[in-house]
PDB file of N, CA and C in Angstrom:
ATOM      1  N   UNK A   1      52.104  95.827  93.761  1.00  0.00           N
ATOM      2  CA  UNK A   1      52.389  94.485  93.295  1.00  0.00           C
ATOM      3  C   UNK A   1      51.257  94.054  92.370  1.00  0.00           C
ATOM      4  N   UNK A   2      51.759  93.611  91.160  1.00  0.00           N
ATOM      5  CA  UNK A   2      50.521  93.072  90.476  1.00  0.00           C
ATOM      6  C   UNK A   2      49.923  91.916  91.140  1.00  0.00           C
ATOM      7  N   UNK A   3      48.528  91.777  90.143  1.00  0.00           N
ATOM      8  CA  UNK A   3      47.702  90.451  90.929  1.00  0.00           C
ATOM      9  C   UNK A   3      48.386  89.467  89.634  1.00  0.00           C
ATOM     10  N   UNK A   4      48.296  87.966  90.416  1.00  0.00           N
ATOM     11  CA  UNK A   4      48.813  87.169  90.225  1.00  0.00           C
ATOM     12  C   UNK A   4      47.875  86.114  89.817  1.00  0.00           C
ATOM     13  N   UNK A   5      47.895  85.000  88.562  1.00  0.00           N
ATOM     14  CA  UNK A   5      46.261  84.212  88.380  1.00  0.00           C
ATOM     15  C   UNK A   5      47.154  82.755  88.072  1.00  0.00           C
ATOM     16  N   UNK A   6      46.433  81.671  88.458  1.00  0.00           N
ATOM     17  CA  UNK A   6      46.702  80.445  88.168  1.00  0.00           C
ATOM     18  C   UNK A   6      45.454  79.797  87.970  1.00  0.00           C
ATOM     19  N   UNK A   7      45.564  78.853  86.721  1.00  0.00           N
ATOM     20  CA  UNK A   7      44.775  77.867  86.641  1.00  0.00           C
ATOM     21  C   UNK A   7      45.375  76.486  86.043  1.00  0.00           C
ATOM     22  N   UNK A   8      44.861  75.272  86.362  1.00  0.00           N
ATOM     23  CA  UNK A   8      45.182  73.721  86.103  1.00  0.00           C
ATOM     24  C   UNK A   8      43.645  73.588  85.976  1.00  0.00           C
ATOM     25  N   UNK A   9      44.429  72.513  84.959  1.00  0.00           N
ATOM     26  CA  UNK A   9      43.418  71.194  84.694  1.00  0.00           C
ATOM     27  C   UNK A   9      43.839  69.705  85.438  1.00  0.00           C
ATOM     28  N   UNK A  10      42.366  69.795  86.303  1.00  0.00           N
ATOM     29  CA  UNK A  10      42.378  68.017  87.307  1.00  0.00           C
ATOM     30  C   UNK A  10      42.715  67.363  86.639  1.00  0.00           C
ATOM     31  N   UNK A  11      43.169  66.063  87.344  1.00  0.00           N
ATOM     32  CA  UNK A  11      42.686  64.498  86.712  1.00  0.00           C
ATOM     33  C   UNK A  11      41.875  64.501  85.816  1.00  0.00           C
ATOM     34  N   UNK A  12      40.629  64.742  86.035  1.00  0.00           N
ATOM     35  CA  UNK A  12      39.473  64.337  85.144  1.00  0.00           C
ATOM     36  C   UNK A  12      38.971  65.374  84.165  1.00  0.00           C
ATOM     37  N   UNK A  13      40.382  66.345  83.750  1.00  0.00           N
ATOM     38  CA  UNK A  13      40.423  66.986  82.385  1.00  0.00           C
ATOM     39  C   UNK A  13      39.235  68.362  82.624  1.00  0.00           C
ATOM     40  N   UNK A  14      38.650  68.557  83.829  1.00  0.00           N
ATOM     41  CA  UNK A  14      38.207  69.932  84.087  1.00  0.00           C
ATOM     42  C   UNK A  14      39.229  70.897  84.372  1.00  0.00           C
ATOM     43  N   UNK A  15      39.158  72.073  84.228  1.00  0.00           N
ATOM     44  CA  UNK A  15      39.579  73.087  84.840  1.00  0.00           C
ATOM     45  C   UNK A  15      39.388  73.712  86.040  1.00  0.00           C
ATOM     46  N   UNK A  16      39.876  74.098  86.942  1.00  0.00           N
ATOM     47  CA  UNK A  16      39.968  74.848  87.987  1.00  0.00           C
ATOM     48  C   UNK A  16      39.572  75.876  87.680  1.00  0.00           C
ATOM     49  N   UNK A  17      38.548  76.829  88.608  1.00  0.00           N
ATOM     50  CA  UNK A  17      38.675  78.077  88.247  1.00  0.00           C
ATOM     51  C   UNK A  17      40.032  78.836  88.542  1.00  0.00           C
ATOM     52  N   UNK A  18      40.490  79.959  87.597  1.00  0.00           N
ATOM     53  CA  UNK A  18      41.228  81.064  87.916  1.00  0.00           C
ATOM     54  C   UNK A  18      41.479  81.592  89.061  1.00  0.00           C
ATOM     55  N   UNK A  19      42.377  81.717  89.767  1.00  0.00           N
ATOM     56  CA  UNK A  19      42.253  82.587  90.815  1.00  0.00           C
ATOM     57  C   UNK A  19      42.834  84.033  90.612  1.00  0.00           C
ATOM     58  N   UNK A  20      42.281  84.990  90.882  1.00  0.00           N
ATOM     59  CA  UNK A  20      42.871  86.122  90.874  1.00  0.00           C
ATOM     60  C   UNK A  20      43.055  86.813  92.044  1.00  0.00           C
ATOM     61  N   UNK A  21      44.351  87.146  92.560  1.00  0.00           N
ATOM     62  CA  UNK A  21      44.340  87.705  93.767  1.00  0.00           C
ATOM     63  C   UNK A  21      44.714  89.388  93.360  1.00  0.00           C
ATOM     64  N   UNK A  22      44.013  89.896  94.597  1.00  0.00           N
ATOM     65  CA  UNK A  22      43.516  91.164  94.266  1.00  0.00           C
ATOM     66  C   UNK A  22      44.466  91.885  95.978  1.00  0.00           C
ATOM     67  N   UNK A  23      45.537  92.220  95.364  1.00  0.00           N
ATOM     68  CA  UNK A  23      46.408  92.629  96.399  1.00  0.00           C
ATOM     69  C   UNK A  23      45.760  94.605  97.120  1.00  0.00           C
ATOM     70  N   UNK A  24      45.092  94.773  96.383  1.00  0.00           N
ATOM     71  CA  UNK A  24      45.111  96.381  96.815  1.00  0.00           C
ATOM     72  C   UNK A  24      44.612  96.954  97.800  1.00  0.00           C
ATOM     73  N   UNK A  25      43.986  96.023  98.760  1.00  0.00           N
ATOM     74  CA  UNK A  25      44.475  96.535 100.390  1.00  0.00           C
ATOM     75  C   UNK A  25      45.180  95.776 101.036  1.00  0.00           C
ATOM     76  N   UNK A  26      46.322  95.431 100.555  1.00  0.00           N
ATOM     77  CA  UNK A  26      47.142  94.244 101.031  1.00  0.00           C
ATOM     78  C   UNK A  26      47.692  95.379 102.112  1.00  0.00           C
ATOM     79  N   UNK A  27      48.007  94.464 103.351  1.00  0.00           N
ATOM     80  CA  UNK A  27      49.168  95.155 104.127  1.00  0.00           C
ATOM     81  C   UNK A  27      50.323  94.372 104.087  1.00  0.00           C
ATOM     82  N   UNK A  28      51.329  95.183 104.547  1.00  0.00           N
ATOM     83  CA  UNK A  28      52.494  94.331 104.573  1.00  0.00           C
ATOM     84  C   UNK A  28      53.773  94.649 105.822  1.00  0.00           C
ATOM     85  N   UNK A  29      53.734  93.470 106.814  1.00  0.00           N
ATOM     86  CA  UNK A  29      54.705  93.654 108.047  1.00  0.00           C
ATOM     87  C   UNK A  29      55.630  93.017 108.038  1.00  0.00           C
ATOM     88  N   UNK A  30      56.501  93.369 109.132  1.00  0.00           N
ATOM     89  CA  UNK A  30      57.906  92.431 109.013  1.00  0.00           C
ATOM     90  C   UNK A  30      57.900  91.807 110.529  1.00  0.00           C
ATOM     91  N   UNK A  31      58.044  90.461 110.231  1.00  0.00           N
ATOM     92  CA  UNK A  31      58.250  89.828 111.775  1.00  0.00           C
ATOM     93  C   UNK A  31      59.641  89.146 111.260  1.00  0.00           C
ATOM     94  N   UNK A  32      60.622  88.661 112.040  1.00  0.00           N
ATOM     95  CA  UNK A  32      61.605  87.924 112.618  1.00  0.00           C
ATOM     96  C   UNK A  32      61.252  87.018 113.359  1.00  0.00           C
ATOM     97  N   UNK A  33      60.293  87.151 114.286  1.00  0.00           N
ATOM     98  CA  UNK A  33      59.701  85.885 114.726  1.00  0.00           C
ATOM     99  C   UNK A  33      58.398  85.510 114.705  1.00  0.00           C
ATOM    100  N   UNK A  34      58.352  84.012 115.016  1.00  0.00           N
ATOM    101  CA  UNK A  34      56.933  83.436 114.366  1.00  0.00           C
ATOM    102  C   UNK A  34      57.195  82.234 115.447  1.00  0.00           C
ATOM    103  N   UNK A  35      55.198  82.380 115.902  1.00  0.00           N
ATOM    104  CA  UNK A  35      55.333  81.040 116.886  1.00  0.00           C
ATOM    105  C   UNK A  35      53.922  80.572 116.043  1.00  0.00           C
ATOM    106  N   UNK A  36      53.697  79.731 117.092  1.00  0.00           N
ATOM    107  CA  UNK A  36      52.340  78.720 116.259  1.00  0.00           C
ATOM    108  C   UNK A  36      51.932  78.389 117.495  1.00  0.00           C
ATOM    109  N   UNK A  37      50.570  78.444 117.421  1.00  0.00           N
ATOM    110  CA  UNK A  37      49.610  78.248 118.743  1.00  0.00           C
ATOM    111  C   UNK A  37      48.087  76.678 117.831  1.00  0.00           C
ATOM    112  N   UNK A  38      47.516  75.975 118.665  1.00  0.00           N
ATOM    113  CA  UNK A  38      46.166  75.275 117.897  1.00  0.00           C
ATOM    114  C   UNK A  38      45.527  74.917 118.814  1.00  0.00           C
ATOM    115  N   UNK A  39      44.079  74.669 118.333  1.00  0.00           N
ATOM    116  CA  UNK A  39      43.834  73.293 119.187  1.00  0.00           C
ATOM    117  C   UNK A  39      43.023  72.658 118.171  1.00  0.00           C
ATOM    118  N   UNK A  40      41.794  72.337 118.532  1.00  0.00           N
ATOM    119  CA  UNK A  40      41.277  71.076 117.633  1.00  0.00           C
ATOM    120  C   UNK A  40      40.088  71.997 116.412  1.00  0.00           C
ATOM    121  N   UNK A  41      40.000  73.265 116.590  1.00  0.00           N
ATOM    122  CA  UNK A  41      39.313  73.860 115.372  1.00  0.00           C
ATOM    123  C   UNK A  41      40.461  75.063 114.589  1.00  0.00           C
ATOM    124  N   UNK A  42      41.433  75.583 115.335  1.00  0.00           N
ATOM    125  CA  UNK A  42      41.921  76.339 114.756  1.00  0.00           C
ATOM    126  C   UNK A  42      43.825  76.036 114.892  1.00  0.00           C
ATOM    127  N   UNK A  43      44.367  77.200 113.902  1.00  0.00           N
ATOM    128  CA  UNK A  43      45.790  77.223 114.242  1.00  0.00           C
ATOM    129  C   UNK A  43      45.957  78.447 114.200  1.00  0.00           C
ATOM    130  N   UNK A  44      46.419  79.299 115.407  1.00  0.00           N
ATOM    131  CA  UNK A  44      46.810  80.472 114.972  1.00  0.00           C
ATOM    132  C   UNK A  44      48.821  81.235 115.437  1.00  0.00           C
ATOM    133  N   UNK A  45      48.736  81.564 113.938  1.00  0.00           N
ATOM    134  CA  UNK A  45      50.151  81.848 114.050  1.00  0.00           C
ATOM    135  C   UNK A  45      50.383  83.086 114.423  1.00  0.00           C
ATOM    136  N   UNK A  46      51.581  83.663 115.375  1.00  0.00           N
ATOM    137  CA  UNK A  46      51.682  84.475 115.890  1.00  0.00           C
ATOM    138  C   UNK A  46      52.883  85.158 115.415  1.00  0.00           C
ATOM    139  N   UNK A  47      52.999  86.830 114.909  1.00  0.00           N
ATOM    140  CA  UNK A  47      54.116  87.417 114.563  1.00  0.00           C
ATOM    141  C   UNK A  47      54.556  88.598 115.134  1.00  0.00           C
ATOM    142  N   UNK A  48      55.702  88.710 115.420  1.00  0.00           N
ATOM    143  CA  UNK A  48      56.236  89.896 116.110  1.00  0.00           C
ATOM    144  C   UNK A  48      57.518  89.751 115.862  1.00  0.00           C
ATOM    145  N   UNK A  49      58.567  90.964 116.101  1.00  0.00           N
ATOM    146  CA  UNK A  49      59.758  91.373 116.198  1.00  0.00           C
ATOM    147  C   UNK A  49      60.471  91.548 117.730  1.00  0.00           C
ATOM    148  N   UNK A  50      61.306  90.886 117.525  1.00  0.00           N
ATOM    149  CA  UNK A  50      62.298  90.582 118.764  1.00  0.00           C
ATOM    150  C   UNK A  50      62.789  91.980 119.174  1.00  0.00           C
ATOM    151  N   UNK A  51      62.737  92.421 120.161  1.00  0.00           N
ATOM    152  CA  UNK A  51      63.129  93.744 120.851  1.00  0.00           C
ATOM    153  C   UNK A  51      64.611  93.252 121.789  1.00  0.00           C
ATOM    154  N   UNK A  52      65.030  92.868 121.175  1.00  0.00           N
ATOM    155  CA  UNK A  52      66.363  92.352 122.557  1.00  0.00           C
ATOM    156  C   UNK A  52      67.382  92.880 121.435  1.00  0.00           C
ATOM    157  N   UNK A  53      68.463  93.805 121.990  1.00  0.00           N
ATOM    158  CA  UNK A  53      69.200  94.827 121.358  1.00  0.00           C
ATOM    159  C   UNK A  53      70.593  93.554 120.992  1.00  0.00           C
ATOM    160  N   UNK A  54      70.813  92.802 121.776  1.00  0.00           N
ATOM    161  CA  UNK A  54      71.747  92.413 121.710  1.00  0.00           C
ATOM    162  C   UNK A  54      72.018  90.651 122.616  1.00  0.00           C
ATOM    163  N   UNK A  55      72.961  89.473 122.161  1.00  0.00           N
ATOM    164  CA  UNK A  55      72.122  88.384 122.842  1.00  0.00           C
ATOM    165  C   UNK A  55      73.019  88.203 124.154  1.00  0.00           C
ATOM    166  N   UNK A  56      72.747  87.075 125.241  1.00  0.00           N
ATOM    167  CA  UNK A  56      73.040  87.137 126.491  1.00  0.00           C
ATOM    168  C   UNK A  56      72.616  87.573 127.453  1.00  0.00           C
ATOM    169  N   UNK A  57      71.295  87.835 127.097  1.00  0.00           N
ATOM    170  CA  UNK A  57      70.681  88.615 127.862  1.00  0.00           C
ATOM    171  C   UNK A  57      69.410  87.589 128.335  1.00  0.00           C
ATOM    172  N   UNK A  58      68.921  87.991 129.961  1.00  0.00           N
ATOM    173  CA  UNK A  58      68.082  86.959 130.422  1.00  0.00           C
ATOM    174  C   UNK A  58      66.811  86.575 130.163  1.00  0.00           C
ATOM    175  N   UNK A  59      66.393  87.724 129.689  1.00  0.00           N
ATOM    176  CA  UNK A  59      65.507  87.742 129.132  1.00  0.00           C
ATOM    177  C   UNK A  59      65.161  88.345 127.170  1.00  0.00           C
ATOM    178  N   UNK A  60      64.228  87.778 126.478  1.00  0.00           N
ATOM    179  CA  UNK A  60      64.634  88.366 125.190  1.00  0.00           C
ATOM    180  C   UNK A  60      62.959  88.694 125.200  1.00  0.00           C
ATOM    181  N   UNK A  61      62.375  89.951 124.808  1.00  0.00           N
ATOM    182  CA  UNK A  61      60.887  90.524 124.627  1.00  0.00           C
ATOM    183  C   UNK A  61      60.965  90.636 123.417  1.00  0.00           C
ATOM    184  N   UNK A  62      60.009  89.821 122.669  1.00  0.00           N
ATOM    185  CA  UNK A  62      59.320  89.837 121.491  1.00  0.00           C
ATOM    186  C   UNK A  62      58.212  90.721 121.621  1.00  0.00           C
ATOM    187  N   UNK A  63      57.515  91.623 120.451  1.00  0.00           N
ATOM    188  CA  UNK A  63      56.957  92.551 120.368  1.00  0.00           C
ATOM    189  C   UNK A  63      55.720  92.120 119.510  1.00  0.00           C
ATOM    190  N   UNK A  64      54.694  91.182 120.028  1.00  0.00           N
ATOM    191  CA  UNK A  64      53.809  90.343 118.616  1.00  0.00           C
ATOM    192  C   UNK A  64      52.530  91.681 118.110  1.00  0.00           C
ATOM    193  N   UNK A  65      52.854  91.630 116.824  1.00  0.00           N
ATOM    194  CA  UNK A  65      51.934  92.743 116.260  1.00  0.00           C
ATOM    195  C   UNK A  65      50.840  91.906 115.521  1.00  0.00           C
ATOM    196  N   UNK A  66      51.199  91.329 114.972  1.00  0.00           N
ATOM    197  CA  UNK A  66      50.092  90.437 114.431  1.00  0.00           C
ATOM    198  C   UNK A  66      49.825  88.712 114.366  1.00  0.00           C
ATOM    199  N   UNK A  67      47.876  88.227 114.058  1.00  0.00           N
ATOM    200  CA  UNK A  67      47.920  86.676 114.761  1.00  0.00           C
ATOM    201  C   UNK A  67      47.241  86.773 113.434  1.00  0.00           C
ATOM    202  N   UNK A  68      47.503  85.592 112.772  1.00  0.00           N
ATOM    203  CA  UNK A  68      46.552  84.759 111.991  1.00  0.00           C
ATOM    204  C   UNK A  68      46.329  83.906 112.000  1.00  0.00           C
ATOM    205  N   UNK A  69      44.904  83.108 111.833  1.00  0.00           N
ATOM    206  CA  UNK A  69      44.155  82.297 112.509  1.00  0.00           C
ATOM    207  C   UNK A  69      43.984  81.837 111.474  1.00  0.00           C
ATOM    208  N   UNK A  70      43.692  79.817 111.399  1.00  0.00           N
ATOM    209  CA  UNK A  70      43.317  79.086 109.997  1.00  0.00           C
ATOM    210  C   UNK A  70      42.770  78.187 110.310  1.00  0.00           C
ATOM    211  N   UNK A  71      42.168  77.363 109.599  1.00  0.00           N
ATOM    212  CA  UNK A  71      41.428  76.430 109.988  1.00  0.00           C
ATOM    213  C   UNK A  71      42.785  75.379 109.810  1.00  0.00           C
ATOM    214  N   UNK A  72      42.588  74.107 110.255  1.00  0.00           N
ATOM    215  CA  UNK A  72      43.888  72.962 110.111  1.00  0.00           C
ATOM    216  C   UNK A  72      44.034  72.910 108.309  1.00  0.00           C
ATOM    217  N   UNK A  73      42.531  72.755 107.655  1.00  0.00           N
ATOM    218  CA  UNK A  73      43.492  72.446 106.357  1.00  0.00           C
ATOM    219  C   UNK A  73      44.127  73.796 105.453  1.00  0.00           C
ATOM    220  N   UNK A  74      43.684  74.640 105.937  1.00  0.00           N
ATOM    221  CA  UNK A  74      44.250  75.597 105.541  1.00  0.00           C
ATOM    222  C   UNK A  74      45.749  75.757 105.698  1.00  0.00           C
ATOM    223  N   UNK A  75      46.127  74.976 107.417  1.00  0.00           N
ATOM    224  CA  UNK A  75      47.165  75.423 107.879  1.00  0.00           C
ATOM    225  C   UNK A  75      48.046  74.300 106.850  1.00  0.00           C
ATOM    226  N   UNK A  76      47.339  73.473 106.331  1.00  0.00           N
ATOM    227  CA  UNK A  76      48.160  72.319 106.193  1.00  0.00           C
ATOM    228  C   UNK A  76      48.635  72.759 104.772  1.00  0.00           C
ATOM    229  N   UNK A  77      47.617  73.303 104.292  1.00  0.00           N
ATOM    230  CA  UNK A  77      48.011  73.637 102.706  1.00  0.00           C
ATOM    231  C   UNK A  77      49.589  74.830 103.019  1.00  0.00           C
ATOM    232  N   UNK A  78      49.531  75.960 103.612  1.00  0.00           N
ATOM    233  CA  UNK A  78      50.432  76.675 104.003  1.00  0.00           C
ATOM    234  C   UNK A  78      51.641  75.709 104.059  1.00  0.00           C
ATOM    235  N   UNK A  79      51.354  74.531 104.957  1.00  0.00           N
ATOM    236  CA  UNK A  79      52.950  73.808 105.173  1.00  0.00           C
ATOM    237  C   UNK A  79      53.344  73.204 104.063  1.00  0.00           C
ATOM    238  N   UNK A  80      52.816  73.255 103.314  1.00  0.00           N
ATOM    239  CA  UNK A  80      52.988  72.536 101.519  1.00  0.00           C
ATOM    240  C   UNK A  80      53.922  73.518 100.826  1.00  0.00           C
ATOM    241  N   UNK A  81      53.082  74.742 100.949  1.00  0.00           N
ATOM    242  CA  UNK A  81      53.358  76.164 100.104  1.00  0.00           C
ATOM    243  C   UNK A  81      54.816  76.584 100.372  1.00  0.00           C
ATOM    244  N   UNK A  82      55.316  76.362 102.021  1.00  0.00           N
ATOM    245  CA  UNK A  82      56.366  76.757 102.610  1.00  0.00           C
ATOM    246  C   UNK A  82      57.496  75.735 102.699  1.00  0.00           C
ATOM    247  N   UNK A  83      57.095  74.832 102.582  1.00  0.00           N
ATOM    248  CA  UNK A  83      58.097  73.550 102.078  1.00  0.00           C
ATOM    249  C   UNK A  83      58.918  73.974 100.716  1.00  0.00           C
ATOM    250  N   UNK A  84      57.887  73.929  99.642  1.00  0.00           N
ATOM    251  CA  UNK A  84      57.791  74.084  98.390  1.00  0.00           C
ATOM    252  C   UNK A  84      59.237  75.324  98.263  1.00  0.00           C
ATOM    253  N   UNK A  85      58.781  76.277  98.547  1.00  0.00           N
ATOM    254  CA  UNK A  85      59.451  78.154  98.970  1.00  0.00           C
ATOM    255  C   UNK A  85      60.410  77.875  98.906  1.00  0.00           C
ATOM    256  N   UNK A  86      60.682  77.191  99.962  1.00  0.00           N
ATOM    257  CA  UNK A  86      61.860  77.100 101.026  1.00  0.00           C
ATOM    258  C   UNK A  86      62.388  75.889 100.204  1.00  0.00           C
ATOM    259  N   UNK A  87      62.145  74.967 100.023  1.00  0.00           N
ATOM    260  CA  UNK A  87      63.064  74.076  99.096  1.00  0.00           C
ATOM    261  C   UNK A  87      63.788  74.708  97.853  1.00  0.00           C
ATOM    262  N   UNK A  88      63.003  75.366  96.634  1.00  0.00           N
ATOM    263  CA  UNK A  88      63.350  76.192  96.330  1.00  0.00           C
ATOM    264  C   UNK A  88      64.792  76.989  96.262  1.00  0.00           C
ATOM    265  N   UNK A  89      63.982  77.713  97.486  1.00  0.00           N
ATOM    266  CA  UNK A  89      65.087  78.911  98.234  1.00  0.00           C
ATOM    267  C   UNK A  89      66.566  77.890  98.490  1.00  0.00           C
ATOM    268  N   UNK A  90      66.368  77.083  99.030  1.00  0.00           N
ATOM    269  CA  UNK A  90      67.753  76.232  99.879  1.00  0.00           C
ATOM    270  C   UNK A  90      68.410  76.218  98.127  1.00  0.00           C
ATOM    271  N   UNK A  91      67.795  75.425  97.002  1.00  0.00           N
ATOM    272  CA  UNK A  91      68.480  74.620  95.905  1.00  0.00           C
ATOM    273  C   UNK A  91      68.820  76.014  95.036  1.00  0.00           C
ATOM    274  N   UNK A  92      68.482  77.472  95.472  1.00  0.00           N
ATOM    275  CA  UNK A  92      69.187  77.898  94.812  1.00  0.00           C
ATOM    276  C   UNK A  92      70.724  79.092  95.434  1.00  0.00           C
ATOM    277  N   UNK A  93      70.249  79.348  97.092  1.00  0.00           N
ATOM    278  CA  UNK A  93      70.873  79.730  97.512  1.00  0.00           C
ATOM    279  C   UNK A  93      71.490  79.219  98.660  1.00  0.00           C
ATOM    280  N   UNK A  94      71.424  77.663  98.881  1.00  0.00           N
ATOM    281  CA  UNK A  94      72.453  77.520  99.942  1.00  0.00           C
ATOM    282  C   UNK A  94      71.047  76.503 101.046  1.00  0.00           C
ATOM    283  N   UNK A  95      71.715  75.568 101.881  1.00  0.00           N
ATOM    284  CA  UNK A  95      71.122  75.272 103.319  1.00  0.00           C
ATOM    285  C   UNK A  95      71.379  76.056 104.023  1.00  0.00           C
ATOM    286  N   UNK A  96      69.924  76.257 104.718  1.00  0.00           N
ATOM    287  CA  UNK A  96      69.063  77.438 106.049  1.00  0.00           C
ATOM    288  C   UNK A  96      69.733  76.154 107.087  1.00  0.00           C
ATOM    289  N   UNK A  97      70.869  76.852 107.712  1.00  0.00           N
ATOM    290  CA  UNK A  97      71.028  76.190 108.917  1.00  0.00           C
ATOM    291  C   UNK A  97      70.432  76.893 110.274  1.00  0.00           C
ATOM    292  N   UNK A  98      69.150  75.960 110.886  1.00  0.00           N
ATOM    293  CA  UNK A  98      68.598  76.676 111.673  1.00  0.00           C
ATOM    294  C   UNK A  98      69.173  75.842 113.604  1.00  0.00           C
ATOM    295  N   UNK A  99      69.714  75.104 113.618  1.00  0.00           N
ATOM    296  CA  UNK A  99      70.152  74.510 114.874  1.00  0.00           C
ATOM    297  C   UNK A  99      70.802  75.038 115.643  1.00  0.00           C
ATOM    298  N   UNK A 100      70.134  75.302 116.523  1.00  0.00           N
ATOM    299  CA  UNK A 100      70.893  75.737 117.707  1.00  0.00           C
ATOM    300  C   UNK A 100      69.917  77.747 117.432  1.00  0.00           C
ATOM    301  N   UNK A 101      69.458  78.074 116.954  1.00  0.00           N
ATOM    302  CA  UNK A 101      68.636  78.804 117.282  1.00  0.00           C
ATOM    303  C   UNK A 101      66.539  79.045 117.003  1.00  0.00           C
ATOM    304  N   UNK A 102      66.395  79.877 117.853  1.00  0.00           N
ATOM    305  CA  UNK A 102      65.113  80.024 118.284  1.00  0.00           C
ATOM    306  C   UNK A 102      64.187  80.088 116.811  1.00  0.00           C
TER     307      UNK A 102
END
């Protein structure tokens, strides 16, 4: 994946530095599910894949492979980023009807 760079100019007509993200030890996993854990210094989100073959069943085992941990404004900027995505995503392919599941 190439690296990706953004820059703006503030309010007050400075520039931001560039960011360049530098993907080349990026890893990359697949979760289906995602929980969210905090308390008053951190948030850490939790990912894993659902191991339940099929539903009705009494129990469902999630398989969490990976946690990432943020500070709150970090987490907060993320809920911006994923709003943003996901709004997006809905206005060009449809409402994510999520009610009535996990």
């Amino acid at each position: 994946m190439p690296s990706q760079e953004n820059a703006a100019p503030t309010a007050t007509g400075t520039t931001v530095p560039t960011v360049k993200w530098d993907d080349s030890t990026m890893n990359t996993l697949y979760a289906n599910v995602c929980n969210v854990t905090g308390t008053r210094e951190e948030v850490a989100l939790l990912f894993g894949t659902n191991q339940t073959l099929y539903t009705g069943q009494k129990e469902v085992k999630v398989k969490l492979s990976n946690r990432v941990v943020l500070s709150p404004y970090a987490a907060k900027r993320l809920q911006a980023l994923l709003a943003e995505v996901l709004r997006q995503y809905e206005q060009r392919f449809g409402k994510l009807d999520i009610e009535g599941r996990a």
